[in-house]
N, C-alpha and C. Protein backbone atom coordinates (compact mmCIF):
# COMPACT_ATOMS: atom_id res chain seq x y z
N UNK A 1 227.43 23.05 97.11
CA UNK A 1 226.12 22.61 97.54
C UNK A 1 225.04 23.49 96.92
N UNK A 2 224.03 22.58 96.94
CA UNK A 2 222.99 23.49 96.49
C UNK A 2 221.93 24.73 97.06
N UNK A 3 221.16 25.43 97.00
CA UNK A 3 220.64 25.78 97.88
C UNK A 3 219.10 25.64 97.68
N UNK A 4 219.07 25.50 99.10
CA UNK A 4 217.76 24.71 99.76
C UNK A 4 216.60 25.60 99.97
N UNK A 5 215.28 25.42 99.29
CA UNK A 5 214.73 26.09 99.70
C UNK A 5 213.71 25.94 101.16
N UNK A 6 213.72 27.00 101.71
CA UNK A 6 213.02 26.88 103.19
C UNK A 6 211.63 27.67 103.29
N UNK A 7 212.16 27.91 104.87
CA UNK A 7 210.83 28.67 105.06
C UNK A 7 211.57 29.93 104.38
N UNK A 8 211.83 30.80 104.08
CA UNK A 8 211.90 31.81 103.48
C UNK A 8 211.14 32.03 102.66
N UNK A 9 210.98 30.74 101.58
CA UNK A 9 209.64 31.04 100.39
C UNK A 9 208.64 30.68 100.72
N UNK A 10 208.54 30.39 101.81
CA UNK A 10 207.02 30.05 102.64
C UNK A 10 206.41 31.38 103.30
N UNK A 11 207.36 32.53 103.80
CA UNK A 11 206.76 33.51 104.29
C UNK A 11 206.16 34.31 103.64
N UNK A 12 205.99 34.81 102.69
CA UNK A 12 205.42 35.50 101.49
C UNK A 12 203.78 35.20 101.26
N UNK A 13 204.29 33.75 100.90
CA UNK A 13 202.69 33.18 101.07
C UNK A 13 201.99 32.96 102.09
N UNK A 14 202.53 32.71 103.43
CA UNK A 14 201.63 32.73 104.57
C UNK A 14 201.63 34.21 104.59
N UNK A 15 202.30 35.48 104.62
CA UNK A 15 202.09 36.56 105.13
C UNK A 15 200.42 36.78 104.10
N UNK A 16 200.30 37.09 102.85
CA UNK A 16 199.48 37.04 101.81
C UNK A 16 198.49 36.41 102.28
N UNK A 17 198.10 35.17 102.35
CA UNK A 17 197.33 34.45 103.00
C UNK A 17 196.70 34.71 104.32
N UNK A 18 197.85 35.43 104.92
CA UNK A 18 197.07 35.80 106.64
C UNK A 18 196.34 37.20 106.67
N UNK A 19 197.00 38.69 105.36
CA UNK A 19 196.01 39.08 105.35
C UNK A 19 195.14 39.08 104.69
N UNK A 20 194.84 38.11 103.86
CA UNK A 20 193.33 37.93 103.20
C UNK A 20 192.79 37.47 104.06
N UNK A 21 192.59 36.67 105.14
CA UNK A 21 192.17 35.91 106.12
C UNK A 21 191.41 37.32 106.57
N UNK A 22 192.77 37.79 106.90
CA UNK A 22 192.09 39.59 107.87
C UNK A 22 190.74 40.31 107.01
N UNK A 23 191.48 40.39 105.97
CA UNK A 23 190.38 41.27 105.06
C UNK A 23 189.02 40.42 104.97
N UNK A 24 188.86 39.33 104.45
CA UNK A 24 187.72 38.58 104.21
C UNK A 24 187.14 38.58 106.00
N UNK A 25 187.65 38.17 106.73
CA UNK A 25 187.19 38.47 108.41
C UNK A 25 186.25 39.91 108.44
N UNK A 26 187.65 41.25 108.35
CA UNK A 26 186.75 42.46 107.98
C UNK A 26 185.76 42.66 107.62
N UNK A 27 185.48 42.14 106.27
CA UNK A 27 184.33 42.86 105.21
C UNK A 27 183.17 41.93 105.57
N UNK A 28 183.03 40.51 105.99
CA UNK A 28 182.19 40.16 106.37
C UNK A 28 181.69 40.57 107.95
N UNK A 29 182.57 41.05 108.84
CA UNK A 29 181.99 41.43 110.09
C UNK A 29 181.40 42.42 110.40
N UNK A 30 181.81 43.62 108.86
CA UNK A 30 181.93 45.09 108.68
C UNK A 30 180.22 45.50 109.03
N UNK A 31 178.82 44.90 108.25
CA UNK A 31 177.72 44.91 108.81
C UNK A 31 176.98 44.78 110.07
N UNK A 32 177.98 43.78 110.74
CA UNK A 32 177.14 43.89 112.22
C UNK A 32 177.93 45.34 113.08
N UNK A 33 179.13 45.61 112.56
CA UNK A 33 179.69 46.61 113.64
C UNK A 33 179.14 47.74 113.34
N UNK A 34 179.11 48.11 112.58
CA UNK A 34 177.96 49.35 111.96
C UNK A 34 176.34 49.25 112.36
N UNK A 35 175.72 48.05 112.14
CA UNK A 35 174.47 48.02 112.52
C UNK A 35 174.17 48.03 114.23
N UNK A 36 175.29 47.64 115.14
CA UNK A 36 175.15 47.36 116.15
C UNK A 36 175.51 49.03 116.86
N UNK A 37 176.45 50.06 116.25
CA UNK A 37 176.70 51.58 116.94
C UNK A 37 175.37 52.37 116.56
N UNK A 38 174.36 51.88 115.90
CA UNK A 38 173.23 52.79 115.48
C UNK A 38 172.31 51.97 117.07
N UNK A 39 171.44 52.85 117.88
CA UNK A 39 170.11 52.34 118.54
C UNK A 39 169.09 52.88 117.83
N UNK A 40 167.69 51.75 118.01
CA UNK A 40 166.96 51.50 116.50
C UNK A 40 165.86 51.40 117.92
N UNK A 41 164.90 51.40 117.40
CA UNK A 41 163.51 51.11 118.23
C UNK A 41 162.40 50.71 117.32
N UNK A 42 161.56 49.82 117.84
CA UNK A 42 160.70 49.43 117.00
C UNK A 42 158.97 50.49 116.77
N UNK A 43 158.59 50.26 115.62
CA UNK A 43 157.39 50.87 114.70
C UNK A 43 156.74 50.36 113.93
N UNK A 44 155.41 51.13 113.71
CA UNK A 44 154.64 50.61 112.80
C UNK A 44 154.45 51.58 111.37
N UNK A 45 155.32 51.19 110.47
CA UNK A 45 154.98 52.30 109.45
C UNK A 45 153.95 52.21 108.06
N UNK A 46 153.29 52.88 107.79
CA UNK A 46 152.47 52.99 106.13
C UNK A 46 152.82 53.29 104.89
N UNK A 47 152.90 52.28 104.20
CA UNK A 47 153.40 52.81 102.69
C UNK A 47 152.89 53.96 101.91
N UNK A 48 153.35 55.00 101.62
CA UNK A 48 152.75 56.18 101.08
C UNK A 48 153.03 56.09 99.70
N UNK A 49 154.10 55.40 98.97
CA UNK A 49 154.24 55.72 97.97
C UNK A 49 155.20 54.22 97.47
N UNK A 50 154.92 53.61 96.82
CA UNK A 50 155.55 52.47 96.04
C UNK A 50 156.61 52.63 95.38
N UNK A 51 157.98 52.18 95.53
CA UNK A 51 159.08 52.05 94.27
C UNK A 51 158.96 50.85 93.55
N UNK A 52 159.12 50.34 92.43
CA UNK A 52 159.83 49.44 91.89
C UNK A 52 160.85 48.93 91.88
N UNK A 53 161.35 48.06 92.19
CA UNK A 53 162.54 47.31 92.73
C UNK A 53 163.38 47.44 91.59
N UNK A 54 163.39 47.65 90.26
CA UNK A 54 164.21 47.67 89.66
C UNK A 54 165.87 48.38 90.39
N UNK A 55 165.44 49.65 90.17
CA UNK A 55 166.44 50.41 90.93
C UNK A 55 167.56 50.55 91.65
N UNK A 56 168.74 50.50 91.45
CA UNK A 56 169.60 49.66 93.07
C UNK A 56 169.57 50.66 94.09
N UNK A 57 168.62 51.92 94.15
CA UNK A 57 168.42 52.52 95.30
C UNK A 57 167.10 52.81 95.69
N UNK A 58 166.18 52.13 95.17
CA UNK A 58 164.54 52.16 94.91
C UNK A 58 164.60 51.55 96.79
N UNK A 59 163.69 52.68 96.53
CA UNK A 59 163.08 52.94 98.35
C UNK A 59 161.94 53.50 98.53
N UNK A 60 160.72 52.77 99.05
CA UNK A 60 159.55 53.81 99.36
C UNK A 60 159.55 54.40 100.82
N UNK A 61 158.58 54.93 100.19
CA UNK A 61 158.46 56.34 101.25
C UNK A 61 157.24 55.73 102.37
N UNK A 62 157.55 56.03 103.11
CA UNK A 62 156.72 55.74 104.42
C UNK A 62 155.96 56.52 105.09
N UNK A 63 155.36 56.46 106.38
CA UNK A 63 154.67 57.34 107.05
C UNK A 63 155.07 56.46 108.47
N UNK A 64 155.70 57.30 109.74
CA UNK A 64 155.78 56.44 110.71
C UNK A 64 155.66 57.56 112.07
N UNK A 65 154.76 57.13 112.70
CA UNK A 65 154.53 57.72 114.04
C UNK A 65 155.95 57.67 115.00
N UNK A 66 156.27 59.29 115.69
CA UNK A 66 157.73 58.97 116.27
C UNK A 66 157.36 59.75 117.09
N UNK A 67 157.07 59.73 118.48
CA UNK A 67 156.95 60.35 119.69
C UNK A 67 155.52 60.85 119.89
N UNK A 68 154.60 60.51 118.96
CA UNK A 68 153.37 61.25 118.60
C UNK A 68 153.46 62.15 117.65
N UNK A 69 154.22 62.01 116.62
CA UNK A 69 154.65 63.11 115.44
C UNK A 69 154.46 62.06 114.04
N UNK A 70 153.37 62.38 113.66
CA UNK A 70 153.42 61.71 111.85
C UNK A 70 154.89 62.15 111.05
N UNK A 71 155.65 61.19 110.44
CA UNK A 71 156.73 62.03 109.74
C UNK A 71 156.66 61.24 108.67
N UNK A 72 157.07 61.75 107.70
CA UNK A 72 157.39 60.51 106.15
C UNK A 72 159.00 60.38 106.32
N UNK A 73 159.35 59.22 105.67
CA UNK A 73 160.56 58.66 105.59
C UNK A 73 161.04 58.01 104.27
N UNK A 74 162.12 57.33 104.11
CA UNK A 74 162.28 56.54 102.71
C UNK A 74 162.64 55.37 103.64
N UNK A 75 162.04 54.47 102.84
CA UNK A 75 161.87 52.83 103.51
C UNK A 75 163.13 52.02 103.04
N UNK A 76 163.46 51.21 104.06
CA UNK A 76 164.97 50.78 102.97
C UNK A 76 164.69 49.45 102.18
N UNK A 77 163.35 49.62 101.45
CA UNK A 77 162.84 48.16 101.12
C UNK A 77 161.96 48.93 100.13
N UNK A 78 161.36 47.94 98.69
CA UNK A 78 160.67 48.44 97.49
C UNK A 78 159.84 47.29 97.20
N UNK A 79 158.82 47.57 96.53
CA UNK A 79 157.56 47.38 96.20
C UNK A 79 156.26 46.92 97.11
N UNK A 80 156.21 47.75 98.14
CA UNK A 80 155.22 47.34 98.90
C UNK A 80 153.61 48.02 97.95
N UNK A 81 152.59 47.77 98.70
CA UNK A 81 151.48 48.11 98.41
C UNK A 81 151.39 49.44 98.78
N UNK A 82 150.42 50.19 98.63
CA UNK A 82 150.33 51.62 98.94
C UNK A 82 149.32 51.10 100.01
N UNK A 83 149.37 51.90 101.45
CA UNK A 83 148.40 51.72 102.64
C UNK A 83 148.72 50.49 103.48
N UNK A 84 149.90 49.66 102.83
CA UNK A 84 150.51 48.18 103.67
C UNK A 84 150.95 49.11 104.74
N UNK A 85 150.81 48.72 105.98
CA UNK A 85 150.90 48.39 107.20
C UNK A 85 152.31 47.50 107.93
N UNK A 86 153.93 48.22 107.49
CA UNK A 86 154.69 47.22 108.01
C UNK A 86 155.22 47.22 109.35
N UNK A 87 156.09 45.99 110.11
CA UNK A 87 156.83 46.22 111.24
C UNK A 87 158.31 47.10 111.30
N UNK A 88 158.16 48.05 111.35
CA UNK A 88 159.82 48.58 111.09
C UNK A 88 161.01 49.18 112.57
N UNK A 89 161.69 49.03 112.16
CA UNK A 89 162.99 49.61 112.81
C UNK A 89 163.13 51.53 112.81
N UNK A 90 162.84 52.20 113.89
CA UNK A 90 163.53 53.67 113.57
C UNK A 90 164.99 54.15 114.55
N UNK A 91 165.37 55.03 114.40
CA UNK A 91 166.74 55.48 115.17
C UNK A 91 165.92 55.97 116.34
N UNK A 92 166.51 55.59 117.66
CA UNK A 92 166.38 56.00 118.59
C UNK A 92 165.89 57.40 119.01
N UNK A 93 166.69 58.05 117.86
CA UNK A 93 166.98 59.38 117.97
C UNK A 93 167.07 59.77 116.86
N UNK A 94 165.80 59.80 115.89
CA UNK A 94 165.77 60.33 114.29
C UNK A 94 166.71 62.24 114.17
N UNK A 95 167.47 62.31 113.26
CA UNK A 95 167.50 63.50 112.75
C UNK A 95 166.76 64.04 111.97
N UNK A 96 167.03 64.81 111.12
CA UNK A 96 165.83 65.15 110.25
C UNK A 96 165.79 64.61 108.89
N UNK A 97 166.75 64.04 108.50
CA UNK A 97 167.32 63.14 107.57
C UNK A 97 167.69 61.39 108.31
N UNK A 98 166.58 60.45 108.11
CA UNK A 98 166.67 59.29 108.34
C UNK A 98 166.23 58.06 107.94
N UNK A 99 166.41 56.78 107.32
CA UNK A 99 166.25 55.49 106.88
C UNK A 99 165.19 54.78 107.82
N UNK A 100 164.11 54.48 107.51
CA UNK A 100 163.47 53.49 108.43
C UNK A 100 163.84 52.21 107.48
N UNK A 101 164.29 51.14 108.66
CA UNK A 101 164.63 49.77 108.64
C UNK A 101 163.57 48.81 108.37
N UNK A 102 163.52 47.51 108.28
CA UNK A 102 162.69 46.43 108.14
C UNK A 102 163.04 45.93 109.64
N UNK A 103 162.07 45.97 110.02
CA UNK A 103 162.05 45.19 111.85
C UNK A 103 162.94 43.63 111.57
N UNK A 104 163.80 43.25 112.28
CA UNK A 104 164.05 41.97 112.21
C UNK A 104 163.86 41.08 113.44
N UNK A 105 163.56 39.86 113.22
CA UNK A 105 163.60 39.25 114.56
C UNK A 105 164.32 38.67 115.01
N UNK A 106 164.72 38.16 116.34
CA UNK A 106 166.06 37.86 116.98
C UNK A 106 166.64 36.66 116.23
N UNK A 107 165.46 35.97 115.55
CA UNK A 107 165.98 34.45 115.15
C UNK A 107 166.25 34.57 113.56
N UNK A 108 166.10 36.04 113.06
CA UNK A 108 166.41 35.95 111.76
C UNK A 108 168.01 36.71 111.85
N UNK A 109 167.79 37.43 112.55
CA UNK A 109 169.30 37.94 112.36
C UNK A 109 170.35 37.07 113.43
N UNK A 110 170.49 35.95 113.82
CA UNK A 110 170.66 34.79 114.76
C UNK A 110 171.32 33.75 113.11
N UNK A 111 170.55 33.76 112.44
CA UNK A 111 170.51 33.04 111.04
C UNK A 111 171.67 33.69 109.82
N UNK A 112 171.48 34.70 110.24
CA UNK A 112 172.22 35.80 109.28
C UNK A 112 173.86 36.00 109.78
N UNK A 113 174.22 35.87 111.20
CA UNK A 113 175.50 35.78 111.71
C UNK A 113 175.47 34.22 111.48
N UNK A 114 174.88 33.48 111.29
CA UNK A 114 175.59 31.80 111.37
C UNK A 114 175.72 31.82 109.93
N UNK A 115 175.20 32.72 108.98
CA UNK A 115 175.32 32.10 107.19
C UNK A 115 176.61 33.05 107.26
N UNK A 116 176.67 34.49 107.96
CA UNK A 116 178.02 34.82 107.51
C UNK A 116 179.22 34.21 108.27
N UNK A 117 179.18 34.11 109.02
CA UNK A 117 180.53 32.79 109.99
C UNK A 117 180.51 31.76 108.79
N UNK A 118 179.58 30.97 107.89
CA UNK A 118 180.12 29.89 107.47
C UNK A 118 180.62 30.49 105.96
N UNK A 119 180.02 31.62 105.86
CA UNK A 119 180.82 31.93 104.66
C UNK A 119 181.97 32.55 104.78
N UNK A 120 182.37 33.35 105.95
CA UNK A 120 184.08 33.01 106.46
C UNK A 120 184.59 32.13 106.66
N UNK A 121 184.53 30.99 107.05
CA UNK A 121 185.11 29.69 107.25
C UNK A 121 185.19 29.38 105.98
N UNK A 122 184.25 29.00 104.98
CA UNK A 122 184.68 28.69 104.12
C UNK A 122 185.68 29.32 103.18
N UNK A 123 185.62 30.90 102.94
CA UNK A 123 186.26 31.34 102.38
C UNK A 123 188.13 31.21 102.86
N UNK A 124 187.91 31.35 104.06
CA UNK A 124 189.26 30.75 104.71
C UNK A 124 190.01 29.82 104.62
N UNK A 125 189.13 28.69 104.67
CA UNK A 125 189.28 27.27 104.30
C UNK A 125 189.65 27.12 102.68
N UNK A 126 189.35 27.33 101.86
CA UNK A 126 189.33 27.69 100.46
C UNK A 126 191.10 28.24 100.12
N UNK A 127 191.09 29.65 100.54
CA UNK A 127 192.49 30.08 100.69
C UNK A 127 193.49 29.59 101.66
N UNK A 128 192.95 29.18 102.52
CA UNK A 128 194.53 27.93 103.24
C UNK A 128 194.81 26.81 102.28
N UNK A 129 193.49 25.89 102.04
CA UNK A 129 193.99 25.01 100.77
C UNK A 129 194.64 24.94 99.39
N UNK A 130 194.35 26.83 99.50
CA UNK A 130 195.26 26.95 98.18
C UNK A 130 196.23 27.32 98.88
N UNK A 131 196.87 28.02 99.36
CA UNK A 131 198.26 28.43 100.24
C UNK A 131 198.77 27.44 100.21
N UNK A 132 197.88 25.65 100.59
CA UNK A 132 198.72 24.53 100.76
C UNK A 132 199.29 23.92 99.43
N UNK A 133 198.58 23.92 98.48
CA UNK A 133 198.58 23.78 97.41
C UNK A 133 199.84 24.03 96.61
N UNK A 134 199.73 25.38 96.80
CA UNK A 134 201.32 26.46 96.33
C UNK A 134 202.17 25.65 97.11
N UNK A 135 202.45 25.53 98.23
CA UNK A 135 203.23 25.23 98.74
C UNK A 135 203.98 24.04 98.65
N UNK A 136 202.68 23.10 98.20
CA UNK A 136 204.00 21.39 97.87
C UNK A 136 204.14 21.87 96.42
N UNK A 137 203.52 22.75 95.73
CA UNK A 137 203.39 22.52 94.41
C UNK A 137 205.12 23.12 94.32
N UNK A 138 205.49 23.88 94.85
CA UNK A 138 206.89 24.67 95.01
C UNK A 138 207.94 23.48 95.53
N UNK A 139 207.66 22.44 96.31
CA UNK A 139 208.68 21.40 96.37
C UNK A 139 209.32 20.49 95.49
């Protein structure tokens, strides 16, 4: 007799498949779990100094009132005007080394978990159809 192939050559590819599932899950959830262990409070900060966006770390520098204390900061955002006036995000509890944020609002970052959920689904969806794929293609 011959031999039959089973689930045996099916486990390989579902195992493979289930952790990419994991990983792609991970790396897209990886931003809110990090953004959510920081407490942030809201501010009004002043552009002191302009970057050019070229940069992939171009950041201006700010000016932001924190307890009644003027402090400068690096902004996590580039090319504002010099003397713009923005809404920003600070740490609860600045160290002496700290990032001021771009304020977001509930309905933009509301927008931002529904575009990344569908770009897990899809990516999921994508790699099960190929998993399925392999799989009759092997019959």
């Amino acid at each position: 007799m011959g031999r039959q192939r089973g689930s045996a050559s099916v486990a390989p590819i579902l195992l493979v498949l289930g952790t990419l599932g994991v990983a792609v899950a991970a790396v897209t959830l990886w931003p809110l779990v990090t953004e959510a262990g920081q407490a942030m409070r809201s501010a009004t900060a002043t552009v002191i100094e302009s970057r050019p966006c070229g940069a992939a770390s171009a950041r201006d520098l700010v000016e932001v009132r924190i307890d009644g204390v003027v402090r400068r900061a690096p902004f996590d955002g580039c090319g504002h005007a010099p003397g713009q006036q923005l809404p920003v995000q600070v740490p609860a509890d600045p160290g002496e080394d700290f990032v001021v944020r771009p304020a977001r609002s509930t309905d933009s970052e509301l927008k931002g978990q529904v575009q990344r959920a569908n770009w897990v689904l899809l990516t999921l969806a994508a790699v099960a159809g190929g998993g399925y794929g392999l799989m009759l293609r092997r019959r």
